[in-house]
N, C-alpha and C. Protein backbone atom coordinates (compact mmCIF):
# COMPACT_ATOMS: atom_id res chain seq x y z
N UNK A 1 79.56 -41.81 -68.69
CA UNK A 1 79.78 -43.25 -68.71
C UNK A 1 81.21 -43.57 -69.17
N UNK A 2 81.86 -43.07 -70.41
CA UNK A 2 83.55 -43.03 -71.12
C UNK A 2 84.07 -42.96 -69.86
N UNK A 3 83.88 -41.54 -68.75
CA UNK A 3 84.39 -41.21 -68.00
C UNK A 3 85.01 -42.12 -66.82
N UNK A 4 84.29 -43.28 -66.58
CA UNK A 4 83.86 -44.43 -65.67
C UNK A 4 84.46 -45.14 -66.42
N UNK A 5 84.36 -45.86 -67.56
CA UNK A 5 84.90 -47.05 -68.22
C UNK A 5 86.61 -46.41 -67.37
N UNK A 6 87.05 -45.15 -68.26
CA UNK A 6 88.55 -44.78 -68.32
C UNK A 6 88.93 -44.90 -67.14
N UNK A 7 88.41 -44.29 -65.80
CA UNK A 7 88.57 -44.44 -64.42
C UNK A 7 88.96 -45.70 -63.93
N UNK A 8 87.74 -47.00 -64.38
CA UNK A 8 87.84 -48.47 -64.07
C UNK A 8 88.94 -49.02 -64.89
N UNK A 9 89.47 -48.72 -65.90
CA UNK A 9 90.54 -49.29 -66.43
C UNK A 9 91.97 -48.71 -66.40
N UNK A 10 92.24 -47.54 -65.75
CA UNK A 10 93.62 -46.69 -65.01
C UNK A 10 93.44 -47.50 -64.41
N UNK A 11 92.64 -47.64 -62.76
CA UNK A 11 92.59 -48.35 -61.72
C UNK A 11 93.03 -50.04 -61.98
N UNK A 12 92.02 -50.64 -63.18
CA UNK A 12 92.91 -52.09 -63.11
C UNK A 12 94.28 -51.79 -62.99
N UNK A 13 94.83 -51.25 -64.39
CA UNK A 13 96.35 -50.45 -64.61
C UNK A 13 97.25 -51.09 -63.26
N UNK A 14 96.61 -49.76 -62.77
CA UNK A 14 97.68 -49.54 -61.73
C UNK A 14 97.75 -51.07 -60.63
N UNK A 15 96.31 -51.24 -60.47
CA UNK A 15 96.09 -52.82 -59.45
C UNK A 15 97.11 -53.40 -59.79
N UNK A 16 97.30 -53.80 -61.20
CA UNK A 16 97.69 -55.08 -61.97
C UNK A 16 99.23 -54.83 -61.40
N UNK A 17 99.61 -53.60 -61.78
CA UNK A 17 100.97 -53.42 -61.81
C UNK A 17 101.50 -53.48 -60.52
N UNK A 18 101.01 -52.91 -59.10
CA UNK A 18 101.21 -53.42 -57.61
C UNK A 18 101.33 -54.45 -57.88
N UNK A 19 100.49 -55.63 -58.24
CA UNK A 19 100.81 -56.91 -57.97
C UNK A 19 101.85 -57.52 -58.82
N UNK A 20 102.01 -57.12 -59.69
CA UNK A 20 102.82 -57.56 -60.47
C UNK A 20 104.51 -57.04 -59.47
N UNK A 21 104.34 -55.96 -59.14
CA UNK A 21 105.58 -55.34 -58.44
C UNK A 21 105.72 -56.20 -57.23
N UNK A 22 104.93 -56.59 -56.22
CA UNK A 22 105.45 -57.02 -54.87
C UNK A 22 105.33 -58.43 -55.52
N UNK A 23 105.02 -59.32 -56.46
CA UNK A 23 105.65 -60.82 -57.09
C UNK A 23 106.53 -60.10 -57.20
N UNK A 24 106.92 -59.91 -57.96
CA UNK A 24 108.80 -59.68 -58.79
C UNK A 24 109.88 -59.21 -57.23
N UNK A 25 109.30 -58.75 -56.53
CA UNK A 25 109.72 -58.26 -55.48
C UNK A 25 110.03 -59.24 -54.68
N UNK A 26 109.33 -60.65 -54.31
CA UNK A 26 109.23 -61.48 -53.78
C UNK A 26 109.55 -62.85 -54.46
N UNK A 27 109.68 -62.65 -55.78
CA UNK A 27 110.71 -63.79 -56.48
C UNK A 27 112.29 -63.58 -55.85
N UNK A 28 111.92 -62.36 -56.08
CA UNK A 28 113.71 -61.79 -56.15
C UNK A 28 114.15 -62.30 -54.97
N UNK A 29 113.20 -62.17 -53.60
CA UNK A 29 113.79 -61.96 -52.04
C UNK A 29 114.12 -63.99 -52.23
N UNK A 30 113.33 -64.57 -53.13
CA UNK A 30 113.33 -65.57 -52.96
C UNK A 30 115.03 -66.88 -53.64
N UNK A 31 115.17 -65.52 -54.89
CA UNK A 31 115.94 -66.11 -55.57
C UNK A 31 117.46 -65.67 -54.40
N UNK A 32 117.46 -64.67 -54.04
CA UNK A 32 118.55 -64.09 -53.10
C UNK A 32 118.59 -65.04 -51.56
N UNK A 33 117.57 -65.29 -51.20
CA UNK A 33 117.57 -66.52 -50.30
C UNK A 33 118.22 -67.83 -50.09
N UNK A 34 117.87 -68.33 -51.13
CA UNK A 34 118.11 -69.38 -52.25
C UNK A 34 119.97 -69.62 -52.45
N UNK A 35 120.42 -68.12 -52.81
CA UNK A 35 121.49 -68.24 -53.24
C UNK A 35 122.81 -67.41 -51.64
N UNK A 36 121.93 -67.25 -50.74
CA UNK A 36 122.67 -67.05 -49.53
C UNK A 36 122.83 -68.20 -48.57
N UNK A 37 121.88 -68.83 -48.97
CA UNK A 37 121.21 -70.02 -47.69
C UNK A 37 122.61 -70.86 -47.50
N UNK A 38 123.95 -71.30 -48.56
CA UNK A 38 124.86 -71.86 -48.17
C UNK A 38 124.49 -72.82 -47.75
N UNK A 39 123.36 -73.71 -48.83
CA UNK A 39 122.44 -74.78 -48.46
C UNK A 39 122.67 -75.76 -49.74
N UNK A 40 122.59 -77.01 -49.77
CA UNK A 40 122.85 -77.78 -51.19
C UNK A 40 121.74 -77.76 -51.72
N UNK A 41 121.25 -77.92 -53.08
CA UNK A 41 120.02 -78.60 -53.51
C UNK A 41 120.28 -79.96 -54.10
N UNK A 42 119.65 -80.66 -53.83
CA UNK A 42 119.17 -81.81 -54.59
C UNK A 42 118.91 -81.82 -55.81
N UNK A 43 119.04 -81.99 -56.96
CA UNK A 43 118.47 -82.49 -58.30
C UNK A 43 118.72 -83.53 -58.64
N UNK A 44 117.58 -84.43 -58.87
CA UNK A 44 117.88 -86.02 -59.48
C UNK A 44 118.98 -86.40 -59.28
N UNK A 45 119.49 -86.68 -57.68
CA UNK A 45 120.48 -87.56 -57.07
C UNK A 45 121.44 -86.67 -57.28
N UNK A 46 122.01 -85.33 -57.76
CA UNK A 46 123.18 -84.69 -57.29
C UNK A 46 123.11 -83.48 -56.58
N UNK A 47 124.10 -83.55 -55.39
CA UNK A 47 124.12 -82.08 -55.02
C UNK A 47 124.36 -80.47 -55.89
N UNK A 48 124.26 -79.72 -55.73
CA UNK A 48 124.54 -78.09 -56.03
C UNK A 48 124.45 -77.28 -55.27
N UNK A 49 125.56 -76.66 -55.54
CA UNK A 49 125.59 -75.30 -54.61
C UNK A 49 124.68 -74.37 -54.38
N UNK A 50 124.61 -73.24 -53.48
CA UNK A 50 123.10 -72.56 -53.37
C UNK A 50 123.12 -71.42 -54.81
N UNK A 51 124.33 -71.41 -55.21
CA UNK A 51 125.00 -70.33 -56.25
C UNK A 51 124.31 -70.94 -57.44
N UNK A 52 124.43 -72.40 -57.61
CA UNK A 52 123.84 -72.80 -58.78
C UNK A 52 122.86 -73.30 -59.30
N UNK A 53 122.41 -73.62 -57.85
CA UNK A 53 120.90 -73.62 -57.65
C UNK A 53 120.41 -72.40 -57.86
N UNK A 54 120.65 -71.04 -57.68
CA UNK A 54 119.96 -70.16 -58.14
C UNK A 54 120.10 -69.74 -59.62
N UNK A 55 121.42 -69.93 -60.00
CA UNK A 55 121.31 -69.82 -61.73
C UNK A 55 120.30 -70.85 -62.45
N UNK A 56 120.03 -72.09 -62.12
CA UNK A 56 119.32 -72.99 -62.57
C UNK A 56 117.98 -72.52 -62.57
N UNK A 57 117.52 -71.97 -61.16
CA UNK A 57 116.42 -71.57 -60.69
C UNK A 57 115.95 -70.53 -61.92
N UNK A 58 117.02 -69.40 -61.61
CA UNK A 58 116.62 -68.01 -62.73
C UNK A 58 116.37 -68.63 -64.19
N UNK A 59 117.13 -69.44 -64.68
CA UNK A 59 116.89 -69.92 -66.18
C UNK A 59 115.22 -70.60 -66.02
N UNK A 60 115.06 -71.61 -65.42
CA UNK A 60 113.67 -71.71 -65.31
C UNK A 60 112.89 -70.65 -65.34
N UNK A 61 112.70 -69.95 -64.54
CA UNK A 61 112.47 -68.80 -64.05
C UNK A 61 111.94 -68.00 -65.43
N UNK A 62 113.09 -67.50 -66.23
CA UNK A 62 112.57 -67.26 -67.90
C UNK A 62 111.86 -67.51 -68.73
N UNK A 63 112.15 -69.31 -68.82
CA UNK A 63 111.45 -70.06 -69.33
C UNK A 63 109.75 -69.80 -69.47
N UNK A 64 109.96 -69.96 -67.65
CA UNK A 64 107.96 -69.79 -67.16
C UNK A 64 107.81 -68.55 -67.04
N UNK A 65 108.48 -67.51 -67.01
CA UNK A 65 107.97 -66.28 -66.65
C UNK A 65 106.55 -65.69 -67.53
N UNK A 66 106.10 -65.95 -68.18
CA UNK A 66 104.44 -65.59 -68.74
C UNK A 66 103.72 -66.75 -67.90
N UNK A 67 103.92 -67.65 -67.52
CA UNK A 67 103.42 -68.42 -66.68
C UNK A 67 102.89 -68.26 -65.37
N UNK A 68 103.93 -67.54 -64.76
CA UNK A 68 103.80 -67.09 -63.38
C UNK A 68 103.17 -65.77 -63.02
N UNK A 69 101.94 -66.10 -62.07
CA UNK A 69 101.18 -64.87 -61.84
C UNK A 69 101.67 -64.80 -60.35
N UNK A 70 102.30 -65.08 -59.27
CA UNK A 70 102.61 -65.00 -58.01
C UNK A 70 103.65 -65.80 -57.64
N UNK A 71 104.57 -65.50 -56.70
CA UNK A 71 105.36 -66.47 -55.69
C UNK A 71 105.42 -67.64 -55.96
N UNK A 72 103.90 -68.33 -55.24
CA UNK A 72 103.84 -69.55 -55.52
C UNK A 72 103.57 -70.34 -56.85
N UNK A 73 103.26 -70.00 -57.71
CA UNK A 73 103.49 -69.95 -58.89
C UNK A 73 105.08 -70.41 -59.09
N UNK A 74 106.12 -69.50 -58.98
CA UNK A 74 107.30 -69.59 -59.26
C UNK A 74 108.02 -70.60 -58.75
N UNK A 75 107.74 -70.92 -57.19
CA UNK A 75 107.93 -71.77 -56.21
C UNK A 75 107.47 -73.29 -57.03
N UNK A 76 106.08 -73.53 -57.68
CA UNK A 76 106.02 -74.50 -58.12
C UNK A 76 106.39 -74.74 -59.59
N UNK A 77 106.39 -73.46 -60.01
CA UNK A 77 106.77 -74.27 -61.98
C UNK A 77 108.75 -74.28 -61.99
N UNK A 78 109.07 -73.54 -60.93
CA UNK A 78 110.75 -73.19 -61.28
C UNK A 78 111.45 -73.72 -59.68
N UNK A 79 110.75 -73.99 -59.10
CA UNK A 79 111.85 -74.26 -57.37
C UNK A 79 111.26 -75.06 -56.65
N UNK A 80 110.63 -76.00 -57.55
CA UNK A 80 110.12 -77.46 -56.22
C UNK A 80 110.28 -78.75 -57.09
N UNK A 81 110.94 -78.92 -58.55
CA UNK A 81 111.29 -80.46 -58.65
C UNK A 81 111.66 -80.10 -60.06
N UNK A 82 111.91 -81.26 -60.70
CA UNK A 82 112.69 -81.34 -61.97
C UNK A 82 111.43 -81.22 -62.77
N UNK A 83 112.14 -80.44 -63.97
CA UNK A 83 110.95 -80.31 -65.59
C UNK A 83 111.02 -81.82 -65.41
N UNK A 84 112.45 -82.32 -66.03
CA UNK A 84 112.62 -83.53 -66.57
C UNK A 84 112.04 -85.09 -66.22
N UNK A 85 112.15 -85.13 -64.57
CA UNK A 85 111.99 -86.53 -63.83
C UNK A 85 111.15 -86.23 -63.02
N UNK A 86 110.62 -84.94 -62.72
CA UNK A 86 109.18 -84.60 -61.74
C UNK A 86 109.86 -85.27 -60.07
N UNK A 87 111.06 -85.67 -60.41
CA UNK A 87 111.42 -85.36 -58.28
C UNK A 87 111.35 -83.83 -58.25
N UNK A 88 111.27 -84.34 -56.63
CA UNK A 88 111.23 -83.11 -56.05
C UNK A 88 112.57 -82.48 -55.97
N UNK A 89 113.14 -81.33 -55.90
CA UNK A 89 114.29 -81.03 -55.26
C UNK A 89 114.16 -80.61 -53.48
N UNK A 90 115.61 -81.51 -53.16
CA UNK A 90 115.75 -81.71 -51.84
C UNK A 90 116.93 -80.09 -51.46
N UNK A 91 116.54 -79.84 -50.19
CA UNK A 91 117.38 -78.79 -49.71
C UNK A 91 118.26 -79.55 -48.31
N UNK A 92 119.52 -79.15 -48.68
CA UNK A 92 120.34 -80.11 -47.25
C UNK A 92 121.12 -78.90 -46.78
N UNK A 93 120.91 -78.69 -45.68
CA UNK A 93 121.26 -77.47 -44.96
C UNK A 93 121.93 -78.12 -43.67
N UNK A 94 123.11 -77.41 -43.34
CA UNK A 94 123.71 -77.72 -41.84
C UNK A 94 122.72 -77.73 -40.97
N UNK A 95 122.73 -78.57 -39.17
CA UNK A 95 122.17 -79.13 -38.68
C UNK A 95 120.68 -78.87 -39.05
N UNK A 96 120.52 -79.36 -40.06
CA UNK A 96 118.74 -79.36 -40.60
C UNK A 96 118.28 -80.99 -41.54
N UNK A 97 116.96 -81.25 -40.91
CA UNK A 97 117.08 -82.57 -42.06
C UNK A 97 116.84 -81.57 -43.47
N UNK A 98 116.67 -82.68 -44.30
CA UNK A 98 116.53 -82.31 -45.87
C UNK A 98 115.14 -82.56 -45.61
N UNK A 99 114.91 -81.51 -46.88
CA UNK A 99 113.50 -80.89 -46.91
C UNK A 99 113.08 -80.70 -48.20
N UNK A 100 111.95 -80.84 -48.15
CA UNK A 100 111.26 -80.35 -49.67
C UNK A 100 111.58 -79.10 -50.03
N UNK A 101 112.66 -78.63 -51.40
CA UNK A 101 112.76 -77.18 -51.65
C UNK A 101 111.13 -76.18 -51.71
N UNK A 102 110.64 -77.16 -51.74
CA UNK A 102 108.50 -76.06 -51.94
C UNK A 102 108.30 -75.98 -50.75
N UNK A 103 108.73 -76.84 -49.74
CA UNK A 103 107.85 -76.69 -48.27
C UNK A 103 109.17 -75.52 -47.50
N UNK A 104 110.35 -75.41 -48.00
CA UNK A 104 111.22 -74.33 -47.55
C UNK A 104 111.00 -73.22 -48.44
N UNK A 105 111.29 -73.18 -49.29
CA UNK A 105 110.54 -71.66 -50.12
C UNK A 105 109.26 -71.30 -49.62
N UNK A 106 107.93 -72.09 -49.56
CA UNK A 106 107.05 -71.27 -49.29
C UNK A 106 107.16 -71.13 -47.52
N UNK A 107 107.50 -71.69 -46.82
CA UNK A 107 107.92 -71.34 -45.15
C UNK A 107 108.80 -69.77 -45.44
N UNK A 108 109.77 -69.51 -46.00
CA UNK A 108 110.50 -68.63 -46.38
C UNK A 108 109.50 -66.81 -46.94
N UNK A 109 108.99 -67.82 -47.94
CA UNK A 109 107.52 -66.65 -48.49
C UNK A 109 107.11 -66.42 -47.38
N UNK A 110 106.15 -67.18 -47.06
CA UNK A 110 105.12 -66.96 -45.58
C UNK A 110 106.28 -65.76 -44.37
N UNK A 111 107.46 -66.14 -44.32
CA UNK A 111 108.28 -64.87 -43.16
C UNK A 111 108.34 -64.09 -43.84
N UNK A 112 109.09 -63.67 -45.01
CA UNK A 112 108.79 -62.50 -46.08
C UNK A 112 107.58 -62.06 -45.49
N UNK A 113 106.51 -62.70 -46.34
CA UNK A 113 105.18 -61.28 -45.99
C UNK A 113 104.99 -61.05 -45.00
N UNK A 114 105.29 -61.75 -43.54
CA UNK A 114 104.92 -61.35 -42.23
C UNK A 114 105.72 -60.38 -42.14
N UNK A 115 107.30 -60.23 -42.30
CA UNK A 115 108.34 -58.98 -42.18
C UNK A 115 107.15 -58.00 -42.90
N UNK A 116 106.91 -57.93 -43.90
CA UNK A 116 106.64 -56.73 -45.04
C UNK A 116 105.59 -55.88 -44.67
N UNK A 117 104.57 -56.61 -43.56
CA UNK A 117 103.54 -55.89 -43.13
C UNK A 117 103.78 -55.48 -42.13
């Protein structure tokens, strides 16, 4: 029976830690996205660069990190609107309208995992 408990709890182990690896894996693709896209963000009426939008992002990011169990997780506590004023942040990208930064991050996620499989 020890034998079984120890078996079932390596196995969480290791579960936990896959998942934990392809999130962190998929923050990252997200934060690198983010900061290539050569896209503005929105925050409470001012633009930012995609450069500083991702430093902003990562400091959040810290903040919530015991918070966040997945992607979307991250997408909503650190990359879809202000702690402060609860707007949303807007993404303004060459010939593109502006967009909800959550409805482009998770469109973004969603191609990620289709590439990955």
């Amino acid at each position: 029976m020890k034998l079984y408990l120890v078996i079932f709890i390596l196995w969480s182990a290791t579960y936990s830690l896959k998942i934990a690896a392809s999130t962190a894996a998929e923050i990252q693709h997200l934060l690198t996205f983010i900061e290539m896209s050569h896209c503005q963000y929105e925050r409470n009426g001012s633009l930012h660069t995609a450069r500083d939008a991702k430093q902003h992002i990562s400091k959040k990011y810290h903040y919530y990190q015991d918070d966040i169990e997945s992607a979307e997780d991250f997408i909503s506590l650190t990359a879809s609107k202000s702690s402060l004023s609860g707007k949303p942040y807007i993404i303004h990208c060459s010939n593109s309208k502006p967009i909800k930064s959550s409805e482009w991050l998770l469109s973004e996620l969603k191609a990620f995992r289709k590439q990955k499989k």
